[in-house]
N, C-alpha and C. Protein backbone atom coordinates (compact mmCIF):
# COMPACT_ATOMS: atom_id res chain seq x y z
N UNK A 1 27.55 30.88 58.38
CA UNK A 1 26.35 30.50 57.64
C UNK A 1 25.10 31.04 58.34
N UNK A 2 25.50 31.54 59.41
CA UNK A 2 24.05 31.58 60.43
C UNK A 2 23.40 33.11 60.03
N UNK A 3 24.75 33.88 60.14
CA UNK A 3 24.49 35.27 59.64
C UNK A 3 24.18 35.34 58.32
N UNK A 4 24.41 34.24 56.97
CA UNK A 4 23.81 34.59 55.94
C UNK A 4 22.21 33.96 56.14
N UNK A 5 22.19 33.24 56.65
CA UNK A 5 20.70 32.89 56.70
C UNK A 5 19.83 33.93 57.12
N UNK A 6 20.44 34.91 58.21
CA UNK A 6 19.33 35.95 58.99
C UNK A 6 19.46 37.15 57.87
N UNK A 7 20.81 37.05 57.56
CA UNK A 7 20.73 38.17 55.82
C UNK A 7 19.26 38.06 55.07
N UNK A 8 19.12 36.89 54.99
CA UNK A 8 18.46 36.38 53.85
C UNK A 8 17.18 36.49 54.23
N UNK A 9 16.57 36.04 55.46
CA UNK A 9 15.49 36.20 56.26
C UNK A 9 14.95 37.67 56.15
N UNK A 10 16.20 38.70 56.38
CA UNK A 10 15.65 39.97 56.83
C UNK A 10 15.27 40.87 55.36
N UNK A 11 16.44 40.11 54.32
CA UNK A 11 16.29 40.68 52.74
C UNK A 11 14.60 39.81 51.87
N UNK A 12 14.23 38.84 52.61
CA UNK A 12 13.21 38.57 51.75
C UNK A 12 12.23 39.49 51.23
N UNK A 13 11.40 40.68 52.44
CA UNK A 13 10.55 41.35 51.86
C UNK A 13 10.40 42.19 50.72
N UNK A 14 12.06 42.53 50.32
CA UNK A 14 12.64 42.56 48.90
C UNK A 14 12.62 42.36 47.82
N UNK A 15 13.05 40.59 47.88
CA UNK A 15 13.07 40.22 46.66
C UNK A 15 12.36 40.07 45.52
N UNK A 16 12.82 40.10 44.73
CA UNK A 16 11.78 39.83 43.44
C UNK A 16 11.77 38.04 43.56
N UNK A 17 10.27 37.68 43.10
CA UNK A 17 9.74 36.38 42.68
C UNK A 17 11.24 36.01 42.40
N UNK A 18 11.67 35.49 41.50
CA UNK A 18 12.89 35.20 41.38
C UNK A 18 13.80 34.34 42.20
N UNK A 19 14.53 36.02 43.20
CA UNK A 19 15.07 35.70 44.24
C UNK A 19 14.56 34.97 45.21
N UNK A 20 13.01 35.28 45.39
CA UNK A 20 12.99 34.16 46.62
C UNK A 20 12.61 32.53 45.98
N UNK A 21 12.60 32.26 44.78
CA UNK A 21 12.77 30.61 44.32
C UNK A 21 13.94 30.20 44.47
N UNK A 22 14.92 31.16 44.23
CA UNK A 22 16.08 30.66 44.17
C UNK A 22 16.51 30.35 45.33
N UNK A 23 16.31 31.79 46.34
CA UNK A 23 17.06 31.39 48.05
C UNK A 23 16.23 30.09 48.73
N UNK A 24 14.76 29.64 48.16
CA UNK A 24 13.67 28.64 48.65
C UNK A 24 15.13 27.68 47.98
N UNK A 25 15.08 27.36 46.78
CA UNK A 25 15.75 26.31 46.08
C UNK A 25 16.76 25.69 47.00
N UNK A 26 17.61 26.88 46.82
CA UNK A 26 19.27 26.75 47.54
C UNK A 26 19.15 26.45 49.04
N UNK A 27 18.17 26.37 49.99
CA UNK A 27 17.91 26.47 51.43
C UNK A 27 17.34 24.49 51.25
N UNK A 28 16.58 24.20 50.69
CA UNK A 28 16.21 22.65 50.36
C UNK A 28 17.54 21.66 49.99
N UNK A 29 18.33 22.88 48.94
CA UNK A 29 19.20 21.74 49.15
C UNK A 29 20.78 21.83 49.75
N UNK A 30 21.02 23.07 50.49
CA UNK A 30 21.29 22.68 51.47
C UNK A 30 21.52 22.31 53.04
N UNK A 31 20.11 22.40 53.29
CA UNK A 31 19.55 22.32 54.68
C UNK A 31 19.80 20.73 55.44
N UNK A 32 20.13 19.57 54.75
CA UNK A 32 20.83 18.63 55.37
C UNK A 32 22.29 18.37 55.79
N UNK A 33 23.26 19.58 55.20
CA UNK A 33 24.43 19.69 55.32
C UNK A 33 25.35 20.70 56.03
N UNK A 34 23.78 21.96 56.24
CA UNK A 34 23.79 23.09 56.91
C UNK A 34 22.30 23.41 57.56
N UNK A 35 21.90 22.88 58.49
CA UNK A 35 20.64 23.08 58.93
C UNK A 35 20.47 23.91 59.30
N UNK A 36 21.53 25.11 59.30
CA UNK A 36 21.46 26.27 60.05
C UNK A 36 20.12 27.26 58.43
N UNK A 37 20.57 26.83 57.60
CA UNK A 37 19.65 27.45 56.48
C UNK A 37 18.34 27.62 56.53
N UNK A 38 17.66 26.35 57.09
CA UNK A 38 16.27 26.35 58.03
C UNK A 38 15.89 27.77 58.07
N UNK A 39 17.00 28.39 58.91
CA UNK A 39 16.24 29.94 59.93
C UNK A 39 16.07 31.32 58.72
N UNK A 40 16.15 30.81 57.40
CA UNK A 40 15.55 31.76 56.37
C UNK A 40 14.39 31.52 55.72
N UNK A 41 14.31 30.37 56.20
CA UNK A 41 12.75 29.52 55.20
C UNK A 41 11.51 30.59 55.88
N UNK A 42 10.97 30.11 56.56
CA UNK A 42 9.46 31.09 57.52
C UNK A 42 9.44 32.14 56.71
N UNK A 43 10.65 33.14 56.59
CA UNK A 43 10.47 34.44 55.93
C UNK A 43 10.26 34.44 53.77
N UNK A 44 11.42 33.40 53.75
CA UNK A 44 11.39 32.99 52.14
C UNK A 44 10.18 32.42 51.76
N UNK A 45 9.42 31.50 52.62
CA UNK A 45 8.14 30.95 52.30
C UNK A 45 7.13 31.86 52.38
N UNK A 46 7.06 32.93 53.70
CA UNK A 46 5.48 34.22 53.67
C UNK A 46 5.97 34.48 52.54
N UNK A 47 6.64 35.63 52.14
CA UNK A 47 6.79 36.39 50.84
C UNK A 47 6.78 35.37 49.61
N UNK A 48 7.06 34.04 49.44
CA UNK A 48 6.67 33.62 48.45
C UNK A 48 5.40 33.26 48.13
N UNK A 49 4.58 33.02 48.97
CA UNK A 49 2.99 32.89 49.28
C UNK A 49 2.59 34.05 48.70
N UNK A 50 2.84 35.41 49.08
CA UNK A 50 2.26 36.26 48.30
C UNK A 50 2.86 36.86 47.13
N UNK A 51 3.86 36.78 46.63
CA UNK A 51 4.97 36.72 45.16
C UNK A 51 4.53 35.81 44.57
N UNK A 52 3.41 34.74 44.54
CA UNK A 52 3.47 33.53 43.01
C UNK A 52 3.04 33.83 42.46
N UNK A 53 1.68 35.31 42.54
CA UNK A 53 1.01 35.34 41.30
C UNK A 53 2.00 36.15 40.37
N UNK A 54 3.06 37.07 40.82
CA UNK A 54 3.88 37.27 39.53
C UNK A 54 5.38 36.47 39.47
N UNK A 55 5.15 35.06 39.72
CA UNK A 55 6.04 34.39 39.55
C UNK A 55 5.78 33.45 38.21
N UNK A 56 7.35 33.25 37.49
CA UNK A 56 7.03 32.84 35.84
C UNK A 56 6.89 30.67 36.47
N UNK A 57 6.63 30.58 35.17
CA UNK A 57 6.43 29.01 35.30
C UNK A 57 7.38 28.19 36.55
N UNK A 58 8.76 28.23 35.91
CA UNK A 58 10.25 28.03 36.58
C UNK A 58 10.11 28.15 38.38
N UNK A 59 10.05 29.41 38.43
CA UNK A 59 9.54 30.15 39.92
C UNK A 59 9.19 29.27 40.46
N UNK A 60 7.60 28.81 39.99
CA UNK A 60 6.34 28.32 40.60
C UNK A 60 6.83 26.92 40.62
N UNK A 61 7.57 26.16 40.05
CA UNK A 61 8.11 25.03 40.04
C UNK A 61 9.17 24.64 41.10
N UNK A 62 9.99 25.78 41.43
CA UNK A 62 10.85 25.74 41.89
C UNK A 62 10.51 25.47 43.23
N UNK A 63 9.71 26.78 43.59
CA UNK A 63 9.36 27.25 44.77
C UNK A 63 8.48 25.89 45.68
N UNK A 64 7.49 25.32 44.79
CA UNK A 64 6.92 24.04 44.98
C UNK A 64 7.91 22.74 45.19
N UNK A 65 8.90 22.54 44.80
CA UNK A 65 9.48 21.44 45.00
C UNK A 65 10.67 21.77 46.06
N UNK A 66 11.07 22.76 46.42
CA UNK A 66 11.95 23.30 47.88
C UNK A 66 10.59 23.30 48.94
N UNK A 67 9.18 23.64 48.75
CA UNK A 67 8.48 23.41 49.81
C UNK A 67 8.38 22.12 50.35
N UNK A 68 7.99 21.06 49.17
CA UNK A 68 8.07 19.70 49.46
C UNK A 68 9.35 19.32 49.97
N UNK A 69 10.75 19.38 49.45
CA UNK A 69 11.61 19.18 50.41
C UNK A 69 11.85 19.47 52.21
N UNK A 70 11.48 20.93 51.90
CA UNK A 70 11.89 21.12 53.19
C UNK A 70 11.04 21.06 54.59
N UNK A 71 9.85 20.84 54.00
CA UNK A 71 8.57 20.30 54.86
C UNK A 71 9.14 19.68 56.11
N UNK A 72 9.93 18.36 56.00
CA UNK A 72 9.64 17.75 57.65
C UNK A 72 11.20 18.73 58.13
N UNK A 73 11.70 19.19 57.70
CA UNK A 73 13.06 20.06 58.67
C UNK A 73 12.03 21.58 58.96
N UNK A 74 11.39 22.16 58.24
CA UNK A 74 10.66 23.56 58.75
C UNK A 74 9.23 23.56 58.24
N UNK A 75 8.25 23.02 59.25
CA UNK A 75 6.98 22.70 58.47
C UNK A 75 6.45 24.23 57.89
N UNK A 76 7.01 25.58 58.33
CA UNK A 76 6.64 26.79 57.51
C UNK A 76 6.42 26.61 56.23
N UNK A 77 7.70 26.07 55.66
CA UNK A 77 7.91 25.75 53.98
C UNK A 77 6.83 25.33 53.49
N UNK A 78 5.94 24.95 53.93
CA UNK A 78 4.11 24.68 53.51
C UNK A 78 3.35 25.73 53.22
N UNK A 79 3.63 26.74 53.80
CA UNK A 79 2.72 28.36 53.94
C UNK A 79 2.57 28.59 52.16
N UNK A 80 3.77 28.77 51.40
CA UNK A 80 3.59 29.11 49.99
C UNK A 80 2.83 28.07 49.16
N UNK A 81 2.41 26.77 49.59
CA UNK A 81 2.41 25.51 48.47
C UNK A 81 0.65 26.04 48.15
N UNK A 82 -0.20 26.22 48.52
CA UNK A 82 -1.84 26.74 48.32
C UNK A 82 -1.36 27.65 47.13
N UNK A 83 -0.85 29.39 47.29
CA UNK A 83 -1.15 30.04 46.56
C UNK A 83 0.00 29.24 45.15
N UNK A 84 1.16 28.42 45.27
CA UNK A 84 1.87 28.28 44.11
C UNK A 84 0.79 27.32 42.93
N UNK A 85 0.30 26.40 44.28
CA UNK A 85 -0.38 25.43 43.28
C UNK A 85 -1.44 26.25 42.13
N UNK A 86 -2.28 27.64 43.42
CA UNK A 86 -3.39 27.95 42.29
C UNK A 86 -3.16 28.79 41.40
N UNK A 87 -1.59 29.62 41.47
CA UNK A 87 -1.13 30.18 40.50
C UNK A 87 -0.77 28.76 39.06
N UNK A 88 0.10 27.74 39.57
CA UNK A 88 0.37 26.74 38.35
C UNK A 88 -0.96 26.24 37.66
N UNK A 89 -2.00 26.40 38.01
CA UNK A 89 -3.26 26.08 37.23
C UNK A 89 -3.30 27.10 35.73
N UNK A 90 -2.60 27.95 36.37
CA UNK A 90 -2.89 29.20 35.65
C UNK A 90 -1.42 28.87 34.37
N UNK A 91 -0.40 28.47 34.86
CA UNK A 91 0.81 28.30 34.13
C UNK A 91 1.21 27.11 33.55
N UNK A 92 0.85 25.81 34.03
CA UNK A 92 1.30 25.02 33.81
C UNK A 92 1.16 24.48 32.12
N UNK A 93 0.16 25.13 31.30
CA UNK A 93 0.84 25.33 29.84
C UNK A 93 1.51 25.85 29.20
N UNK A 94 2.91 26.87 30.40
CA UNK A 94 3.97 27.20 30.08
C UNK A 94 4.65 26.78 30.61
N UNK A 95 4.88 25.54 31.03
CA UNK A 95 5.79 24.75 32.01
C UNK A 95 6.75 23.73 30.71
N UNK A 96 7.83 23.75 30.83
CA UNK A 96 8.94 22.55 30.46
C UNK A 96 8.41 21.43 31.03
N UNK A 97 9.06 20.23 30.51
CA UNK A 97 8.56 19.30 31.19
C UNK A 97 9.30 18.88 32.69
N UNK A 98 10.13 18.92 32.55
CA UNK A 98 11.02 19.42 33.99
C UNK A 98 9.90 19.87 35.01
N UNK A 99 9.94 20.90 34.89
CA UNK A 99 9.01 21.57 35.71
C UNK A 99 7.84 20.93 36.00
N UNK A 100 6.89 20.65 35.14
CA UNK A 100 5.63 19.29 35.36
C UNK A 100 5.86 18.37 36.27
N UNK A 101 6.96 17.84 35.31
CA UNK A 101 7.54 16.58 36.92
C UNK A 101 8.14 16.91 37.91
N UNK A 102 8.31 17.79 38.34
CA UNK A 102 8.92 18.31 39.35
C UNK A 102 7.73 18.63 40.43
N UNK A 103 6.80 19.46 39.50
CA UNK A 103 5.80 20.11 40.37
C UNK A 103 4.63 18.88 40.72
N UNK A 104 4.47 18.09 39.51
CA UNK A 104 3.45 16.66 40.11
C UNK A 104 4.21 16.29 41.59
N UNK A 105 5.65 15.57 41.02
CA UNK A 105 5.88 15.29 42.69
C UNK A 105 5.92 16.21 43.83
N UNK A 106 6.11 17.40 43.77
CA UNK A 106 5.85 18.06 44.82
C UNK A 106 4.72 17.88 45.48
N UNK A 107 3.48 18.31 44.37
CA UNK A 107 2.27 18.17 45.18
C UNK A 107 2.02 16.60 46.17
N UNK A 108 2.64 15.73 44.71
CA UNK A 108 2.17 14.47 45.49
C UNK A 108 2.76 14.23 47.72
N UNK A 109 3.89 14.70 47.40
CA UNK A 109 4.62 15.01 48.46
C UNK A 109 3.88 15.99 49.83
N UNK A 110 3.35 16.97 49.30
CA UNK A 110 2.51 17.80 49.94
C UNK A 110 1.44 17.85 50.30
N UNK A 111 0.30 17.24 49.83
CA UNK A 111 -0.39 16.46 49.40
C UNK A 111 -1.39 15.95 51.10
N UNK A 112 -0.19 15.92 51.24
CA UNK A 112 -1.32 15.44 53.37
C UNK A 112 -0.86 16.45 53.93
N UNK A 113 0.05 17.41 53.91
CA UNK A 113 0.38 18.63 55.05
C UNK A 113 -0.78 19.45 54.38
N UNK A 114 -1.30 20.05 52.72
CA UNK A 114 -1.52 20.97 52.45
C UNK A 114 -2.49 20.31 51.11
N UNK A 115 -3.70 19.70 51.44
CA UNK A 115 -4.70 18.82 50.23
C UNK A 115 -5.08 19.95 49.07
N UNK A 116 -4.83 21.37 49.37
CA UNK A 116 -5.34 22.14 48.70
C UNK A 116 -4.22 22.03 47.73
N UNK A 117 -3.37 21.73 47.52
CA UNK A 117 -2.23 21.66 46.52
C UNK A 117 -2.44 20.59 45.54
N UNK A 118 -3.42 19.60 45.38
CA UNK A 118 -3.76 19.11 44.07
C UNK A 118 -4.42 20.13 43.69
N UNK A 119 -5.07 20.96 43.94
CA UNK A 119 -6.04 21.82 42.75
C UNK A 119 -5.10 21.53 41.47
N UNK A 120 -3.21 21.93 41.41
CA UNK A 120 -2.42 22.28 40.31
C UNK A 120 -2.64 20.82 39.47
N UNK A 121 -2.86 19.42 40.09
CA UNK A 121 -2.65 18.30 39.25
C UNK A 121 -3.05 18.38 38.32
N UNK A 122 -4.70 18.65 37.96
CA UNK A 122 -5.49 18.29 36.79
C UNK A 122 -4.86 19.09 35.68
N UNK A 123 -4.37 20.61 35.96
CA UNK A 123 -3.80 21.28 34.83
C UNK A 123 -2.52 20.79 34.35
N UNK A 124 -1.48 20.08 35.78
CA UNK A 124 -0.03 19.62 35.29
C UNK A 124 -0.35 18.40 34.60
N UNK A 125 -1.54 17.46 35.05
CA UNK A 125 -1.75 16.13 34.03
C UNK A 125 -1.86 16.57 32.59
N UNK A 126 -2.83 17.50 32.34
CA UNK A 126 -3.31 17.60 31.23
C UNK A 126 -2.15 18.07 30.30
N UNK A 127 -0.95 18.93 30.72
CA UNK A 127 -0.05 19.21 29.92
C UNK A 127 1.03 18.09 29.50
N UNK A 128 1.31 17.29 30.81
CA UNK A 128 2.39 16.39 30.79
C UNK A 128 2.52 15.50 29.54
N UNK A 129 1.42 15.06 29.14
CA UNK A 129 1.72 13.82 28.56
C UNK A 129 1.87 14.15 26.83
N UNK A 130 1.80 15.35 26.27
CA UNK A 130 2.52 15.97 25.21
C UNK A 130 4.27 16.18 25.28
N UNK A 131 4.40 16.82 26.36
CA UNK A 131 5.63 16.97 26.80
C UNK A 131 6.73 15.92 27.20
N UNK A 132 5.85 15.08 27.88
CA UNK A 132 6.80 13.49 28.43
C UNK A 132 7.35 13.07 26.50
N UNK A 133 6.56 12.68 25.51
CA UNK A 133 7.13 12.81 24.41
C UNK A 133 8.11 13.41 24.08
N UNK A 134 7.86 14.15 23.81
CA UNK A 134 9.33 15.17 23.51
C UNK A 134 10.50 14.78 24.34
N UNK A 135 10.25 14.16 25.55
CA UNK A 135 11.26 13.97 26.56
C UNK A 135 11.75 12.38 26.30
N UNK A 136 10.86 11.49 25.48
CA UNK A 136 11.27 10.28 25.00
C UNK A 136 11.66 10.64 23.71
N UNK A 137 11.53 11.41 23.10
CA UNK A 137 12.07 11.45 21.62
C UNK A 137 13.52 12.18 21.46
N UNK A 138 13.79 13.20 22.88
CA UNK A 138 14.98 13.59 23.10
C UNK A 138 16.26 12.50 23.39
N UNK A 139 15.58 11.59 24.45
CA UNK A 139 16.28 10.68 24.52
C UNK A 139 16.74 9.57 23.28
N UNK A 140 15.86 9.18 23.15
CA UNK A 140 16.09 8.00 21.95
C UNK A 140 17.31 9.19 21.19
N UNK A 141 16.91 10.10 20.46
CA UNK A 141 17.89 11.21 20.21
C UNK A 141 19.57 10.74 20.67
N UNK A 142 19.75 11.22 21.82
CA UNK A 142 20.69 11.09 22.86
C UNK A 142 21.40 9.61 22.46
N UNK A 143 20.75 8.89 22.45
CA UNK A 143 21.21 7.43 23.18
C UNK A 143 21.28 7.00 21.46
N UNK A 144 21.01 7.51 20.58
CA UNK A 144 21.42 6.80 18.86
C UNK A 144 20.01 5.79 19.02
N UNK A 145 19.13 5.94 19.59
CA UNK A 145 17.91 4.85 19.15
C UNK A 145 17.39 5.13 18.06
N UNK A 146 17.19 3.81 17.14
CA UNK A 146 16.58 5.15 16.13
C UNK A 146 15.38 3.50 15.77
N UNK A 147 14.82 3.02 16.77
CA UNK A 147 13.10 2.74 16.63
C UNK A 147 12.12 3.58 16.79
């Protein structure tokens, strides 16, 4: 695992937006079971710092809620959360609602390492609460409610 982590470290300057949400993603969750994953973050987090502005909604969601995770195991994982938040200002009326809630709690999470990461709230508030609908009307859906 140690050698895919330094793989991954040395392949970041590479990747497309994409790839590095995904290797951010996959390193958050499994860095309590393999802490050895840690030693790709520093590199996955610079290059994602400067990759958000052509990163799609998803990305920017992603990438934000593996920072908030992985914060107290590699405080690096903070370096990307500034430029993701001021890119999601820009996106977050192409965000799922998934993503909204995902990215509110991130910030909230981030929030004392990195204050510049509410800038994204006011735009993720303003979308959420159209969307949270849809996410109660899916359900009731789901579950046969039919009040």
């Amino acid at each position: 695992m140690g050698s895919l982590a330094s793989s991954v470290a040395l392949c970041a300057p590479k990747m497309i937006p994409q790839a590095l949400a995904n290797c951010l993603w996959a390193c958050a969750e499994l860095v309590d079971e393999a802490p050895i994953v840690a030693r790709a973050v520093p590199a996955l987090a610079a290059h994602a710092a400067t990759a958000a502005a052509r990163m799609k909604p998803q990305e920017l969601s992603n990438c934000l809620w593996a920072s908030a995770q992985l914060q107290q195991h590699v405080p690096e994982a903070t370096v990307p959360a500034q430029a993701l938040a001021t890119c999601m200002t820009y996106a977050a009326h192409k965000m799922k609602e998934q993503e909204l809630i995902n990215s509110l709690w991130a910030a909230t999470c981030l929030s004392h390492a990195v204050p510049e990461v509410l800038v994204a709230v006011p735009a993720i508030a303003q979308h959420l609460p159209g969307k949270a609908i849809g996410m109660v009307s899916q359900n009731k859906e789901a579950t046969g409610d039919r009040t």
